[in-house]
PDB file of N, CA and C in Angstrom:
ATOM      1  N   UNK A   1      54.154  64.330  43.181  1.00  0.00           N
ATOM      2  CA  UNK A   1      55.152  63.957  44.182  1.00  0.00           C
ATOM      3  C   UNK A   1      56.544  63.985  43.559  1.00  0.00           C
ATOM      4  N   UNK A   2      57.438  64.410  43.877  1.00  0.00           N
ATOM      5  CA  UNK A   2      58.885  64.288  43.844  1.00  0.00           C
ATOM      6  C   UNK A   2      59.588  63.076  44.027  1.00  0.00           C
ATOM      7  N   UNK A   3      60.651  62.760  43.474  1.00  0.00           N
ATOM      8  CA  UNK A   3      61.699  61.294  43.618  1.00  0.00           C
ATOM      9  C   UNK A   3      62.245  61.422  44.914  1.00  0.00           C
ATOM     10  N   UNK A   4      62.344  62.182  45.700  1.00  0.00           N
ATOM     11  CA  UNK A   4      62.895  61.846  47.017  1.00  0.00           C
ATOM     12  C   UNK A   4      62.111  61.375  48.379  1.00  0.00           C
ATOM     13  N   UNK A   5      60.738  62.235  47.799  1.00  0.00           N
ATOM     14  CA  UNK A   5      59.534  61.808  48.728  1.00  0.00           C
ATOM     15  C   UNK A   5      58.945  60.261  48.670  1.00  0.00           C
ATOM     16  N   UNK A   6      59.626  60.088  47.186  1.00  0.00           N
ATOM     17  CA  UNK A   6      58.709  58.361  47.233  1.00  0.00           C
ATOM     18  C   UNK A   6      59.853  57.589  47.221  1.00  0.00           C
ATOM     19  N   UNK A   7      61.185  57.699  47.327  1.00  0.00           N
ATOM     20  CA  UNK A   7      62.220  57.008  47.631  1.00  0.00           C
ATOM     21  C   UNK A   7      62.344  56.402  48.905  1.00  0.00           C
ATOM     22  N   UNK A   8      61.847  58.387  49.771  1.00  0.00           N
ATOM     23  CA  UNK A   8      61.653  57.488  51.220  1.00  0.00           C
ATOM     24  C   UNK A   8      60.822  57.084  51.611  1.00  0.00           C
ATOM     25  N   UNK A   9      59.682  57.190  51.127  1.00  0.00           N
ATOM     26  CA  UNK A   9      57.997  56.208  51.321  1.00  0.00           C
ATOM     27  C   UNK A   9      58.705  54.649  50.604  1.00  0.00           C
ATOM     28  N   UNK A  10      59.028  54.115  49.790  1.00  0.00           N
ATOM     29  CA  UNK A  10      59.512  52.969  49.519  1.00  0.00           C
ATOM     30  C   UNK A  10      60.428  52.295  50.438  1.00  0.00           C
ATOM     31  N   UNK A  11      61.500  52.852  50.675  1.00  0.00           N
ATOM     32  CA  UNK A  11      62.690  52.443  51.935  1.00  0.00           C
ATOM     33  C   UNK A  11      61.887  51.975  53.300  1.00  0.00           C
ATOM     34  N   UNK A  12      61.148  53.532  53.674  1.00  0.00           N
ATOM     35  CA  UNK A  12      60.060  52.447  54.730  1.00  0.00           C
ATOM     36  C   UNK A  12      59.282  51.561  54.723  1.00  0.00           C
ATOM     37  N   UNK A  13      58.523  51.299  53.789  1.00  0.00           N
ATOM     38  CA  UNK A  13      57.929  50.407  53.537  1.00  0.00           C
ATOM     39  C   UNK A  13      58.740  49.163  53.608  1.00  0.00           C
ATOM     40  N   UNK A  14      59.644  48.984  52.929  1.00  0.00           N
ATOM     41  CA  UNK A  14      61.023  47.743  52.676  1.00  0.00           C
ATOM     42  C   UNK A  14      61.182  47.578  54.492  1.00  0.00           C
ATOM     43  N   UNK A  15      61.306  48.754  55.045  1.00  0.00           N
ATOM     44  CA  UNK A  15      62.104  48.424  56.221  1.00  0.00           C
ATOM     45  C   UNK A  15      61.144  47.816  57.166  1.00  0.00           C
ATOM     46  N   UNK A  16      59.530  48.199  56.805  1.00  0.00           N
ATOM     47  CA  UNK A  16      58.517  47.517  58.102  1.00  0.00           C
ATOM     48  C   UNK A  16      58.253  46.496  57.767  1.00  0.00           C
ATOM     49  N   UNK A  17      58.435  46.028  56.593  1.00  0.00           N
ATOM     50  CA  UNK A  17      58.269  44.840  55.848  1.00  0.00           C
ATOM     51  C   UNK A  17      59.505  43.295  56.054  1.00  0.00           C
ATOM     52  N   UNK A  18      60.700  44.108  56.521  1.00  0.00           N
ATOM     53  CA  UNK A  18      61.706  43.779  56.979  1.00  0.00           C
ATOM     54  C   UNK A  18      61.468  43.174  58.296  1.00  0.00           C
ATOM     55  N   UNK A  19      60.958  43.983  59.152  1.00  0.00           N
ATOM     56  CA  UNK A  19      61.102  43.811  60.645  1.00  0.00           C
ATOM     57  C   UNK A  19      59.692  42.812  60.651  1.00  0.00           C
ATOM     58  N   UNK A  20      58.860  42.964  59.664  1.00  0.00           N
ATOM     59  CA  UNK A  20      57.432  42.210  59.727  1.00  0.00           C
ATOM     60  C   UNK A  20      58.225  40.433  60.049  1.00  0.00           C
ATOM     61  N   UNK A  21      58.984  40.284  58.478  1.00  0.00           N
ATOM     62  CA  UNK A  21      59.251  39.269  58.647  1.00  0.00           C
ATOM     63  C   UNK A  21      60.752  38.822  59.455  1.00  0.00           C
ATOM     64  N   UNK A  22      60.796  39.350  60.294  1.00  0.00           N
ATOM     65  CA  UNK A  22      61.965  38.790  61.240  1.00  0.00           C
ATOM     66  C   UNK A  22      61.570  38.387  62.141  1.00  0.00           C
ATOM     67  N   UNK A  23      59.948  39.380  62.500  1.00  0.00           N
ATOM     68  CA  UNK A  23      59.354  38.663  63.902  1.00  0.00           C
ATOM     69  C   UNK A  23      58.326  37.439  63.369  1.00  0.00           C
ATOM     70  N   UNK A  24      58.213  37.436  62.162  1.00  0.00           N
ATOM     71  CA  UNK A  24      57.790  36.240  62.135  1.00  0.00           C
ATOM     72  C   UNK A  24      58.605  35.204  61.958  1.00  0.00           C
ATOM     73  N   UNK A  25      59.659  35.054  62.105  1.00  0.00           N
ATOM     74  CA  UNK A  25      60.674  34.265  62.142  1.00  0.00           C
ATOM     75  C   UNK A  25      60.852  33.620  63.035  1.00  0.00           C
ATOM     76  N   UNK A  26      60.607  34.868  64.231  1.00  0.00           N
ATOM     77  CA  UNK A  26      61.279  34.658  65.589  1.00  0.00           C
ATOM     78  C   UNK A  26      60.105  33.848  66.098  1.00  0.00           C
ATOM     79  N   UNK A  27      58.677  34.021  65.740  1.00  0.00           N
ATOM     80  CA  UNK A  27      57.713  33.580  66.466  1.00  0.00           C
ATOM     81  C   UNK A  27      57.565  31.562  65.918  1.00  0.00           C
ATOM     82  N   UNK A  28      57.663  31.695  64.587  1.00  0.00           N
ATOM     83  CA  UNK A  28      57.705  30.428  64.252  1.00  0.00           C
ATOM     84  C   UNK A  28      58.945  29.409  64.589  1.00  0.00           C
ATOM     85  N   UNK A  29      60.500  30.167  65.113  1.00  0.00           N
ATOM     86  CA  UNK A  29      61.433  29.782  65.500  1.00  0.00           C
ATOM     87  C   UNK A  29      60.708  29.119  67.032  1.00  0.00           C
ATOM     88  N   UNK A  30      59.764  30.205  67.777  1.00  0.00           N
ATOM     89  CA  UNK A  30      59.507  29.608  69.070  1.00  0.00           C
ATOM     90  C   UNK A  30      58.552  28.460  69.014  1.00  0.00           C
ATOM     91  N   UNK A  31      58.019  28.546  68.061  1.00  0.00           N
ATOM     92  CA  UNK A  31      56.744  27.745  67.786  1.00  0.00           C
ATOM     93  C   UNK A  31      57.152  26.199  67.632  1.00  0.00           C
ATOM     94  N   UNK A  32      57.876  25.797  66.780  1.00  0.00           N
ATOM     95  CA  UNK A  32      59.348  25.139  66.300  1.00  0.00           C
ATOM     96  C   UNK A  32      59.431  24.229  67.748  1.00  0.00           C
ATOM     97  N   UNK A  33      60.322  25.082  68.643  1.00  0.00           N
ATOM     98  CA  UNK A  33      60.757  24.741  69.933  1.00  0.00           C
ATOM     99  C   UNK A  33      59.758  24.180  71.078  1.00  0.00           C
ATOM    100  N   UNK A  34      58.710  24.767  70.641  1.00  0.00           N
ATOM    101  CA  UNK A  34      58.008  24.098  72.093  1.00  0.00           C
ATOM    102  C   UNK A  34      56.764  22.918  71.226  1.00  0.00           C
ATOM    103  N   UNK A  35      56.788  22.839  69.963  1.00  0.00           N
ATOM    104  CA  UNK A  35      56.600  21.697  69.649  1.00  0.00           C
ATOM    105  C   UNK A  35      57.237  20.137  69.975  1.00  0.00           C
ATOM    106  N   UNK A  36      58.496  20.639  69.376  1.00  0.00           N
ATOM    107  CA  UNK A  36      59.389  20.048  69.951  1.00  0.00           C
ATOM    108  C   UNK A  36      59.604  19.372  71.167  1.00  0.00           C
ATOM    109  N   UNK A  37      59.575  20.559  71.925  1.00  0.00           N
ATOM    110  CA  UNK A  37      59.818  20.158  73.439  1.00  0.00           C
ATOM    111  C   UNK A  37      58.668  19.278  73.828  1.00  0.00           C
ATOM    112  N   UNK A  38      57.387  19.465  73.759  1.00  0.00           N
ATOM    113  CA  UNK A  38      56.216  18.789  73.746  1.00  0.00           C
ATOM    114  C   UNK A  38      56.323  17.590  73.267  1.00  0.00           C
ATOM    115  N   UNK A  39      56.371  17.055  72.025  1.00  0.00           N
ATOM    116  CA  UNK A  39      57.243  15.901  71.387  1.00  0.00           C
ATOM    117  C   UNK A  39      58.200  15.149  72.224  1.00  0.00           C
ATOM    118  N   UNK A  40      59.120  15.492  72.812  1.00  0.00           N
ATOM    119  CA  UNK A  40      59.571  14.576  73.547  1.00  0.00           C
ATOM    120  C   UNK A  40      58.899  14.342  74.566  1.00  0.00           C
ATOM    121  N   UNK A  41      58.590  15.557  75.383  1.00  0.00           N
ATOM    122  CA  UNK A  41      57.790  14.980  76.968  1.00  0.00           C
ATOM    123  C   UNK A  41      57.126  13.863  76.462  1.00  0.00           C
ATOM    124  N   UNK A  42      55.906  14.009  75.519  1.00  0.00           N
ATOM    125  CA  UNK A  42      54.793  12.944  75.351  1.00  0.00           C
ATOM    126  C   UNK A  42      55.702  11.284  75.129  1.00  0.00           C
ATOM    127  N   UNK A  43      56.599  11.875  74.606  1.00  0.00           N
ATOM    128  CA  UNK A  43      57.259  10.368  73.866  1.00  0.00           C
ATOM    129  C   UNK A  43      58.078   9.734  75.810  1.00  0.00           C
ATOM    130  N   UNK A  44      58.905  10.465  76.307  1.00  0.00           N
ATOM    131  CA  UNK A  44      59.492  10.023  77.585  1.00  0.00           C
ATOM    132  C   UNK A  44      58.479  10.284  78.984  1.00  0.00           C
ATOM    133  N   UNK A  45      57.307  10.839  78.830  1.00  0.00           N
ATOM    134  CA  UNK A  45      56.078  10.533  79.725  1.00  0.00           C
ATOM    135  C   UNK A  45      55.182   9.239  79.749  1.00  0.00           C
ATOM    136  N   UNK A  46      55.165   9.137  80.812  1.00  0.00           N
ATOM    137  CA  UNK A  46      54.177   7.659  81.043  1.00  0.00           C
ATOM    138  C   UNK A  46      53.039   8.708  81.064  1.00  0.00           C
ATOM    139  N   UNK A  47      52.304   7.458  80.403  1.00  0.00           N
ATOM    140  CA  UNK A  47      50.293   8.311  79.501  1.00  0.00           C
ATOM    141  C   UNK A  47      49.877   8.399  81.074  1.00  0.00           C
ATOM    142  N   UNK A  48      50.212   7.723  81.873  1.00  0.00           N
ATOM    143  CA  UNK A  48      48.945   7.715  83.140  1.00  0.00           C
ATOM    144  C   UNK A  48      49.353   8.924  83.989  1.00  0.00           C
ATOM    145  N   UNK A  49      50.449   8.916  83.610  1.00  0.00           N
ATOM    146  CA  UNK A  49      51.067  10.040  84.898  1.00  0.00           C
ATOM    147  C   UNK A  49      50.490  11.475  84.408  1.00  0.00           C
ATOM    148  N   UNK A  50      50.378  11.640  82.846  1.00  0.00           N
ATOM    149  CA  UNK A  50      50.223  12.891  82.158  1.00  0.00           C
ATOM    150  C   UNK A  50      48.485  12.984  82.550  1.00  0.00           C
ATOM    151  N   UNK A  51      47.829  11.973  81.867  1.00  0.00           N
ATOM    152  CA  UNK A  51      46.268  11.937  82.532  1.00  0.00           C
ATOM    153  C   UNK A  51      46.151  12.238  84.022  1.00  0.00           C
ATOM    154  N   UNK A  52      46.717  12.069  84.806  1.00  0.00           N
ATOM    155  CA  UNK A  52      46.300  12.248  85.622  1.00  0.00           C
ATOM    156  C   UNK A  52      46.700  13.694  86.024  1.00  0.00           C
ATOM    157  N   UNK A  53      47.717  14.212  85.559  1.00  0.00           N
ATOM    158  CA  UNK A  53      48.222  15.533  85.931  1.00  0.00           C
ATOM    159  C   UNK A  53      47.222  16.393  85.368  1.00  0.00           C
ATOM    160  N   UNK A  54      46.471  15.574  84.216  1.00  0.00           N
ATOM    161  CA  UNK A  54      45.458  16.814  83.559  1.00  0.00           C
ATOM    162  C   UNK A  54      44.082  16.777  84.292  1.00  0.00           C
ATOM    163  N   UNK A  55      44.093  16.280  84.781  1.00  0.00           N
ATOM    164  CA  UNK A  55      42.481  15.934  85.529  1.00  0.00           C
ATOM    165  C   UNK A  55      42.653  14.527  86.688  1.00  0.00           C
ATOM    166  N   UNK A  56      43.421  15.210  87.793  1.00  0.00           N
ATOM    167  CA  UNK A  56      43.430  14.668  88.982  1.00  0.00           C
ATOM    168  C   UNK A  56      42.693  14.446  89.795  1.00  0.00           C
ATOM    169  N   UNK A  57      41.033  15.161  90.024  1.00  0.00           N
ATOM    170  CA  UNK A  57      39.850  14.431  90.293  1.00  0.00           C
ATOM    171  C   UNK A  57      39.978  13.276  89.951  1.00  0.00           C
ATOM    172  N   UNK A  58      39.440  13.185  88.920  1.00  0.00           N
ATOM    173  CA  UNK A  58      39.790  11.902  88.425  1.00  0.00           C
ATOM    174  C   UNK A  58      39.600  10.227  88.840  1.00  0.00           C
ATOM    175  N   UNK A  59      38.865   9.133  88.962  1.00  0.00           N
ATOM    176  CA  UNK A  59      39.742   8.139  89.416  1.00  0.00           C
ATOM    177  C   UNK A  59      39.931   8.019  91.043  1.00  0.00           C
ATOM    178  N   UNK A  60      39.535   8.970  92.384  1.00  0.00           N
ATOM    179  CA  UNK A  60      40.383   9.052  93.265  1.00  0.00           C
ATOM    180  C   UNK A  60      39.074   8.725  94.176  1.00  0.00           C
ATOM    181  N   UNK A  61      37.870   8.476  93.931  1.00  0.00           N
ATOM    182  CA  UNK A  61      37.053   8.138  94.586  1.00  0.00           C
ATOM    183  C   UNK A  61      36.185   7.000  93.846  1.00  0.00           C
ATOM    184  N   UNK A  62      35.410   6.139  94.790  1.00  0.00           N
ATOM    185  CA  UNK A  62      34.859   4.672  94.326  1.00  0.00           C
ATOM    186  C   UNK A  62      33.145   4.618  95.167  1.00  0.00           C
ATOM    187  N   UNK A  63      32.231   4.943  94.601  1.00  0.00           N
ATOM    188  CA  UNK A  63      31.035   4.572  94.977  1.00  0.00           C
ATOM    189  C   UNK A  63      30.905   3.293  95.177  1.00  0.00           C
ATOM    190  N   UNK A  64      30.498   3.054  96.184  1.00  0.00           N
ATOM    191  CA  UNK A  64      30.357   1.636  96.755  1.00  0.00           C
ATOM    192  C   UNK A  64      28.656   0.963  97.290  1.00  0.00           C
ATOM    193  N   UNK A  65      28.213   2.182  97.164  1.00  0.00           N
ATOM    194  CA  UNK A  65      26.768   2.308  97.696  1.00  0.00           C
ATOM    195  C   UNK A  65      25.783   1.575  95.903  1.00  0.00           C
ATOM    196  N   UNK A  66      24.999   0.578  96.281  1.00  0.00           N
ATOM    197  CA  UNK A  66      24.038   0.163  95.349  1.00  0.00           C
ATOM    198  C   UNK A  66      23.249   0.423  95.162  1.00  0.00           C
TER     199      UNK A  66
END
């Protein structure tokens, strides 16, 4: 192989390696954020209101029969 052929096999490599880690940047930047965001809801949510939003069956009927 020649020095120009593996100059530019190296450069690309650098460059997908580049873009590899930018989107992993971007993904852990989002990841970051909706932790976050999650984090507060739970902290400024009342627990009953969230339970119940997750499973609203739930609670909404009473057997009365013995």
């Amino acid at each position: 192989m020649d020095i120009p052929l593996l100059s530019m096999a190296l450069s690309q490599g650098q460059v997908q390696q580049q873009a590899s880690m930018s989107v992993m940047r971007q993904a852990i930047g989002s990841a970051e954020q909706q932790g976050d965001a999650f984090q507060k809801l739970l902290n400024t949510a009342d627990t009953q209101a969230l339970q119940h939003a997750a499973q609203p069956h739930l609670g909404g009927n009473i057997d009365l029969k013995g």
